[in-house]
C-alpha atoms as a PDB file:
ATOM      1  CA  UNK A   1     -96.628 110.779   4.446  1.00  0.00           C
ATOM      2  CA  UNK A   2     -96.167 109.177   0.680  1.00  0.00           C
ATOM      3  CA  UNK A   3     -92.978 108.037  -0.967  1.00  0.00           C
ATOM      4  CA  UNK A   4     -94.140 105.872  -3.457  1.00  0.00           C
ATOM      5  CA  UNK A   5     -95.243 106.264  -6.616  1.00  0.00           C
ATOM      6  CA  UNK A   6     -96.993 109.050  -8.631  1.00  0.00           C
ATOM      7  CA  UNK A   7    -100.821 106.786  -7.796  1.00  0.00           C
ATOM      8  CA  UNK A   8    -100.042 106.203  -3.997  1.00  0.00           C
ATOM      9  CA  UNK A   9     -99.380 110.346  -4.060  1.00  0.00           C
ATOM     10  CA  UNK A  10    -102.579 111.014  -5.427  1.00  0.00           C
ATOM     11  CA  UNK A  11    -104.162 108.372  -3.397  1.00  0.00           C
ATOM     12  CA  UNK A  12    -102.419 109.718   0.058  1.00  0.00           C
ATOM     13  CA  UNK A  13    -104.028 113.300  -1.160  1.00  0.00           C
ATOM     14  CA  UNK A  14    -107.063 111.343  -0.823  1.00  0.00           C
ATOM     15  CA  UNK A  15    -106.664 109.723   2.260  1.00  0.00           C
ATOM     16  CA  UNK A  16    -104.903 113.034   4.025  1.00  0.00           C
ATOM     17  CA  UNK A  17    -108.105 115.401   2.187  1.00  0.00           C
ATOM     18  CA  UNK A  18    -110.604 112.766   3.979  1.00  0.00           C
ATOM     19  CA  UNK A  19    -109.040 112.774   7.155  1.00  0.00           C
ATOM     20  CA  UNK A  20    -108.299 116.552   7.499  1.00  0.00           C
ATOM     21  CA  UNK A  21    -104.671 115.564   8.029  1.00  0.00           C
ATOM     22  CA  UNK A  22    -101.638 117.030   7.233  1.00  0.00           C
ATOM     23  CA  UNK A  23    -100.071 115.771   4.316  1.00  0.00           C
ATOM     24  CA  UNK A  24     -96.242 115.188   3.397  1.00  0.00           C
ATOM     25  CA  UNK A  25     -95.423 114.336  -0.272  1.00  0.00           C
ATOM     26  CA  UNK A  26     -91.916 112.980  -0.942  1.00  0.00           C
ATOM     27  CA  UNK A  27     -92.619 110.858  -4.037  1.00  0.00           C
ATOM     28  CA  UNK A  28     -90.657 112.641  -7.026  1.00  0.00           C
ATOM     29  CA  UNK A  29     -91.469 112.648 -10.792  1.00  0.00           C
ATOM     30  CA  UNK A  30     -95.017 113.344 -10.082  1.00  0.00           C
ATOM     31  CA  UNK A  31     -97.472 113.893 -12.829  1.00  0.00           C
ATOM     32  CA  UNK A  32     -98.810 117.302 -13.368  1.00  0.00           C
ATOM     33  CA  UNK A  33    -102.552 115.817 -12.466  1.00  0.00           C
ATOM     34  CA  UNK A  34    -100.744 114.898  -9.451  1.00  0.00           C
ATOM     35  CA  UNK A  35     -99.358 118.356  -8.643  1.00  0.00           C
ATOM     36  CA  UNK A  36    -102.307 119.888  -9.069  1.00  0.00           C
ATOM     37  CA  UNK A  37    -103.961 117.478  -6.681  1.00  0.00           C
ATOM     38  CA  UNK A  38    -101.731 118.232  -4.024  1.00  0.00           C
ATOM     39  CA  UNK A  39    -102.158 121.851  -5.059  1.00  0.00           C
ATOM     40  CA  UNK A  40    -105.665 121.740  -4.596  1.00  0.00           C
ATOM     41  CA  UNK A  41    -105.565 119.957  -1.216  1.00  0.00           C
ATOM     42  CA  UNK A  42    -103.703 122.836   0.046  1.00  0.00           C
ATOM     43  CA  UNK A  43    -106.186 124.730   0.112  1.00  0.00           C
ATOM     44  CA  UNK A  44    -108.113 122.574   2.676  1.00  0.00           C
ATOM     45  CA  UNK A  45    -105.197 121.051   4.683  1.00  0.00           C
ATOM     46  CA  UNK A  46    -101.556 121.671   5.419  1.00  0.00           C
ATOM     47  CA  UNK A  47     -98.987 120.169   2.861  1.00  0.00           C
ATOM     48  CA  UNK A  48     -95.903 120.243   1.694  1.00  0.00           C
ATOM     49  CA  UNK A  49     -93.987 118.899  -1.383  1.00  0.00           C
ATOM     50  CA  UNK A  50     -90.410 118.233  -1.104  1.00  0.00           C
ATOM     51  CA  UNK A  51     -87.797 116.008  -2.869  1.00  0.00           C
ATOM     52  CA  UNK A  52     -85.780 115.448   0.384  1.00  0.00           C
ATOM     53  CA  UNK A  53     -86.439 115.216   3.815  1.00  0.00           C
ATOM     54  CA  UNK A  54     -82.744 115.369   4.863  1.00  0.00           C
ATOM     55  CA  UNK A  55     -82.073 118.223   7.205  1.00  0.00           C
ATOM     56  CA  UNK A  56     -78.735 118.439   5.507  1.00  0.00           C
ATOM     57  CA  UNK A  57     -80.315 119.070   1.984  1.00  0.00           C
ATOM     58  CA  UNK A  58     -82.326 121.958   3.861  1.00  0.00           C
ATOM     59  CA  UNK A  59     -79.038 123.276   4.702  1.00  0.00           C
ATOM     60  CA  UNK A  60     -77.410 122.879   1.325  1.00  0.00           C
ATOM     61  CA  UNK A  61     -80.187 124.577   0.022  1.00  0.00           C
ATOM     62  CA  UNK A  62     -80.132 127.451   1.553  1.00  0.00           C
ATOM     63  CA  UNK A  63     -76.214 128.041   1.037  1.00  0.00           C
ATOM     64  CA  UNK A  64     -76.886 127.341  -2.383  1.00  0.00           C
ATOM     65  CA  UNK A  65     -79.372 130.425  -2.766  1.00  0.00           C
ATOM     66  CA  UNK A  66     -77.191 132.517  -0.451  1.00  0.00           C
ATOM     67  CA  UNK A  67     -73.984 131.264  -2.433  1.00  0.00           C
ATOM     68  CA  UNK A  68     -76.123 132.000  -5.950  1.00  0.00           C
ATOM     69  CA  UNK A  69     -77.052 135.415  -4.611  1.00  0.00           C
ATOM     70  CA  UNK A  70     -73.857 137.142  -3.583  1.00  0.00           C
ATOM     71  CA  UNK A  71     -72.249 135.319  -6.541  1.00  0.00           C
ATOM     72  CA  UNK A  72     -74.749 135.765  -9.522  1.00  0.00           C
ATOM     73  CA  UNK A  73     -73.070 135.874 -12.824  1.00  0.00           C
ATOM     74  CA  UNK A  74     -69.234 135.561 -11.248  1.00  0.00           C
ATOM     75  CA  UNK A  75     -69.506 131.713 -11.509  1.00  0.00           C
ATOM     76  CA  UNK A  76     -70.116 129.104 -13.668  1.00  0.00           C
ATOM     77  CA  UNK A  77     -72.565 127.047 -11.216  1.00  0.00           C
ATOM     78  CA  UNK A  78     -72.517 123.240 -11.846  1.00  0.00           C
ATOM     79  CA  UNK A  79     -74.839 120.322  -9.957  1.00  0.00           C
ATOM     80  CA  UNK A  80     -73.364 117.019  -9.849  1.00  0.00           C
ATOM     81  CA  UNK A  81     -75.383 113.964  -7.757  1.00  0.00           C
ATOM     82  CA  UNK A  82     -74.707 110.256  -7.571  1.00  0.00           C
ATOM     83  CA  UNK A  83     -77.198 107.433  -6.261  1.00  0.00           C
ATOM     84  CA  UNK A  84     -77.110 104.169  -6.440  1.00  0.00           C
ATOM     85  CA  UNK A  85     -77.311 101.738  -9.701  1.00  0.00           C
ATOM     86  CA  UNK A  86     -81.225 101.530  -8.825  1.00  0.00           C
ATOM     87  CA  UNK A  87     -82.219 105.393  -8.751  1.00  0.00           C
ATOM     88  CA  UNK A  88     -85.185 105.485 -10.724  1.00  0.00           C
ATOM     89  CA  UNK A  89     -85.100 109.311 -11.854  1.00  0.00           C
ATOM     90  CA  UNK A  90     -81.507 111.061 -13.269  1.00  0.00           C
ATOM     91  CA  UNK A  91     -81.178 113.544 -12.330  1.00  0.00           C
ATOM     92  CA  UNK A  92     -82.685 112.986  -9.177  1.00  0.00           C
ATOM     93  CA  UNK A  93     -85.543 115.527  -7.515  1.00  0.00           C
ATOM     94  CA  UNK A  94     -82.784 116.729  -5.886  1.00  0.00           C
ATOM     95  CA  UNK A  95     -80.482 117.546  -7.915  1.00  0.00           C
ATOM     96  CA  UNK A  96     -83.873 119.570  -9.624  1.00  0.00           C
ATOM     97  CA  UNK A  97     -84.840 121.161  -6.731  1.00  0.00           C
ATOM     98  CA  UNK A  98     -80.760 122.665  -6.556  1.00  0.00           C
ATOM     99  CA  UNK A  99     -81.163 123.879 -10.054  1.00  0.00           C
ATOM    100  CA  UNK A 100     -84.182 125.705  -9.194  1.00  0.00           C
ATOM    101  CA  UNK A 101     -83.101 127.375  -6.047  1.00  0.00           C
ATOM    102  CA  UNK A 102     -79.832 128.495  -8.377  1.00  0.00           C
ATOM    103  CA  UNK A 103     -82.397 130.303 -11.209  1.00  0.00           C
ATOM    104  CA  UNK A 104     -84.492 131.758  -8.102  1.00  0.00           C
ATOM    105  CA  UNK A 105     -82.094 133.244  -6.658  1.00  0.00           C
ATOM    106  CA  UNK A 106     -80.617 134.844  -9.855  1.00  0.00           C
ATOM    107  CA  UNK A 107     -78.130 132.336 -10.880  1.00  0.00           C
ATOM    108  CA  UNK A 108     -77.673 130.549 -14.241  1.00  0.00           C
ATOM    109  CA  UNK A 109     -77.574 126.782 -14.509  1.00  0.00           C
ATOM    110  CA  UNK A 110     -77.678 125.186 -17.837  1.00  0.00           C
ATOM    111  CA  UNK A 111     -79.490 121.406 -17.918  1.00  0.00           C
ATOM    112  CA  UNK A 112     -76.156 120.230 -19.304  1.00  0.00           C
ATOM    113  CA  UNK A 113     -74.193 121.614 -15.929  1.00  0.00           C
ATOM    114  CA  UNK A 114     -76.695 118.836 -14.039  1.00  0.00           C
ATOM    115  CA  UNK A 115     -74.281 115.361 -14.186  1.00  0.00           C
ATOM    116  CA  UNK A 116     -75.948 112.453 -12.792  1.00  0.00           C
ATOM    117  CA  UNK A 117     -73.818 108.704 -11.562  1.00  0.00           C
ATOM    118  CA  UNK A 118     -75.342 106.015 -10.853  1.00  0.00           C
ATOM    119  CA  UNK A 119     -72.596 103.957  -8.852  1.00  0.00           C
ATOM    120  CA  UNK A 120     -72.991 100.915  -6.449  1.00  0.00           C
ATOM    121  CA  UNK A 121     -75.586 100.999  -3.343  1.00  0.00           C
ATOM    122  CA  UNK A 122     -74.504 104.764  -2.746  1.00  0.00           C
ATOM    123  CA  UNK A 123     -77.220 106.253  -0.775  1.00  0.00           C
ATOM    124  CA  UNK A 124     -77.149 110.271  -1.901  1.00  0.00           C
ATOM    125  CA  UNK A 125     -74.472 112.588  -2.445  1.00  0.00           C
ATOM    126  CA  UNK A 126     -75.010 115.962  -3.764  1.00  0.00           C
ATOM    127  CA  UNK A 127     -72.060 118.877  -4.735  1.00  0.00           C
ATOM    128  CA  UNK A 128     -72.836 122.203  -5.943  1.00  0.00           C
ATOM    129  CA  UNK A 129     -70.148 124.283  -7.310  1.00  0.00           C
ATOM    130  CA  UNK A 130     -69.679 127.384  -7.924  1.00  0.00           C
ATOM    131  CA  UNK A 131     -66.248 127.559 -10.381  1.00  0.00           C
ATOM    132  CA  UNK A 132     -64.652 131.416 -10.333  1.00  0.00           C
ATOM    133  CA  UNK A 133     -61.709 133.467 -11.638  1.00  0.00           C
ATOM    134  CA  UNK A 134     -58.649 131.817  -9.252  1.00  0.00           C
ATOM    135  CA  UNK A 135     -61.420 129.874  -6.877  1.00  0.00           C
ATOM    136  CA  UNK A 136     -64.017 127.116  -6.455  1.00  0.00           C
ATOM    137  CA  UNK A 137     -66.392 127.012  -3.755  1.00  0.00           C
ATOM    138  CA  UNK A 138     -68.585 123.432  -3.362  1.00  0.00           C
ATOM    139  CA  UNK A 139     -71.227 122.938  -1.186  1.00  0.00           C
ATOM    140  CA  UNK A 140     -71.571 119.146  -0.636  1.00  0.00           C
ATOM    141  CA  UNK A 141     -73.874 116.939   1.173  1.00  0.00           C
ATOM    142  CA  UNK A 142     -73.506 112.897   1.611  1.00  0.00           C
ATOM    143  CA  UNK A 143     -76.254 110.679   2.861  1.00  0.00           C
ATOM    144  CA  UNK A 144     -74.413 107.864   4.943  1.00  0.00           C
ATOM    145  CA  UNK A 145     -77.637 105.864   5.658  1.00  0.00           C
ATOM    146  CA  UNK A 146     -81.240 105.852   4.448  1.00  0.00           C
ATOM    147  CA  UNK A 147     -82.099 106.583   7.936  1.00  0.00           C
ATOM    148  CA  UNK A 148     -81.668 109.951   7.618  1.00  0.00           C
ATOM    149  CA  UNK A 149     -84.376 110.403   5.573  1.00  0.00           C
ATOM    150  CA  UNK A 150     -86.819 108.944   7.735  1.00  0.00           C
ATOM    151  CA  UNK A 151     -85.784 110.958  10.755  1.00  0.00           C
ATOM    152  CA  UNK A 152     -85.889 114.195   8.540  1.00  0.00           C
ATOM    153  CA  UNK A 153     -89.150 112.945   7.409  1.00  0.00           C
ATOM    154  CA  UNK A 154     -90.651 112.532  11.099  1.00  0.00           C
ATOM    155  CA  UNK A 155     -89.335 116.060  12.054  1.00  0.00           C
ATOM    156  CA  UNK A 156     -91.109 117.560   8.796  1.00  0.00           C
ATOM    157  CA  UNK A 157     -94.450 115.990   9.470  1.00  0.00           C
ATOM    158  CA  UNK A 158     -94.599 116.597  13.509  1.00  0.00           C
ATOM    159  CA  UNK A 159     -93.971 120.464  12.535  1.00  0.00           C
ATOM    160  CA  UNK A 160     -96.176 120.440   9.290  1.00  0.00           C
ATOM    161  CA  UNK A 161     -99.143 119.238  11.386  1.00  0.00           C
ATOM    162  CA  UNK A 162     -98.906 122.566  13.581  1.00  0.00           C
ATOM    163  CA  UNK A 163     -99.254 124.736  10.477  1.00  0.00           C
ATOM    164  CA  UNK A 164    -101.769 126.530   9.090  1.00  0.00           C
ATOM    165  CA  UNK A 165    -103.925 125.131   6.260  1.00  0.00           C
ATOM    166  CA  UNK A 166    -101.399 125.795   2.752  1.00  0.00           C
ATOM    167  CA  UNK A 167     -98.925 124.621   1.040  1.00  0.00           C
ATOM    168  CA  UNK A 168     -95.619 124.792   2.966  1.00  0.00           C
ATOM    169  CA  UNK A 169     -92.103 123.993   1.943  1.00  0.00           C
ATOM    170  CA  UNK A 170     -88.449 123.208   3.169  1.00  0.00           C
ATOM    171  CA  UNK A 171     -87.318 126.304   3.404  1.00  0.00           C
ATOM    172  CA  UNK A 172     -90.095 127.562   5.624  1.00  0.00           C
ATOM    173  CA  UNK A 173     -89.306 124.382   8.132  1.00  0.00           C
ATOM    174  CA  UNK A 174     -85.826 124.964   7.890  1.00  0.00           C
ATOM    175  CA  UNK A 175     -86.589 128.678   8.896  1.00  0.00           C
ATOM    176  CA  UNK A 176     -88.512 127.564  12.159  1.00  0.00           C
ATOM    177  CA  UNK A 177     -85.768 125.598  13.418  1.00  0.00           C
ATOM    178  CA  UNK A 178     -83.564 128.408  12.822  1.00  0.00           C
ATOM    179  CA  UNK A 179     -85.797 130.505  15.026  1.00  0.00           C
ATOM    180  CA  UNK A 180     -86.063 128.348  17.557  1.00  0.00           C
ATOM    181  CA  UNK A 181     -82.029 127.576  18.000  1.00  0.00           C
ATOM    182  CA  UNK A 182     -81.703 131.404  17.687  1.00  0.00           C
ATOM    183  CA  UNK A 183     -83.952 131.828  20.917  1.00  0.00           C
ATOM    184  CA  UNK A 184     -82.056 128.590  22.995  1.00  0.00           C
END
């Protein structure tokens, strides 16, 4: 697992290539040499590249491409996150990765509808809304402690280590566990 820096990503991709492990990335603002890195370790071990490792943001995710989808052009879609005064990157990976999920699932989100705050020691809150003729729907998620994203991490790599060589992502994890609830 590496959340550090864009050299101790491309040094884990190292270490992980090496070892024949599995490889989590959670560092964001990587450099393309880095990307391409963990790209090309894919094809020799299984990886995966994600911004969050908060089961929550999973969730919030995926209601924000099913929310995009049924919705498409009816709303304006807007993205607003706030960290704390410290946050490195605005807007945060997050708050990218949202954006992305709204334009692949057919939605429209200009970089100007992305608002970043940077406010006190506030761990992670993210809102997506969707703004409509007569209604607003907004998807929110709030990070209470950092612990969260060490759990989510642990989860991620125990089930990344039982997948095939590739490169993997969030959703795909999020759809196992939605397998196995629906056969509890």
């Amino acid at each position: 697992m590496d959340f550090s820096s864009d050299d101790g990503a491309r040094r884990a991709v190292e270490i992980a290539t090496q070892c024949n492990a599995a490889l989590l990335v959670g560092t964001t603002g990587l450099s393309e040499k880095t990307v391409l890195a963990i790209q090309n370790a894919s094809q020799k071990i299984s990886t995966i590249k994600i911004s969050n490792s908060s089961l929550g943001i999973a969730i919030l995710t995926r209601l924000t491409s099913v929310a995009t989808t049924i919705l498409g052009s009816q709303a304006s879609i807007t993205i607003q996150e706030t960290h704390h005064t410290r946050k490195k990157d605005s807007p945060s990976g997050t708050a990218l990765t949202l954006a992305e999920t709204v334009r692949a699932s057919g939605g429209e989100i200009a970089n100007t509808n992305i608002h970043s705050l940077r406010e006190g020691d506030v761990v992670g809150d993210h809102c997506v809304t969707f703004a409509m003729d007569n209604e607003i729907l907004s998807l929110q998620h709030r990070a209470m402690s950092r612990d969260l994203f060490a759990v989510g991490a642990l989860r991620i790599a125990d089930w990344l280590r039982h997948q095939p060589v590739g490169m993997h992502t969030a959703e795909q994890w999020l759809s196992d566990l939605l397998l196995k609830a629906n056969k509890s």
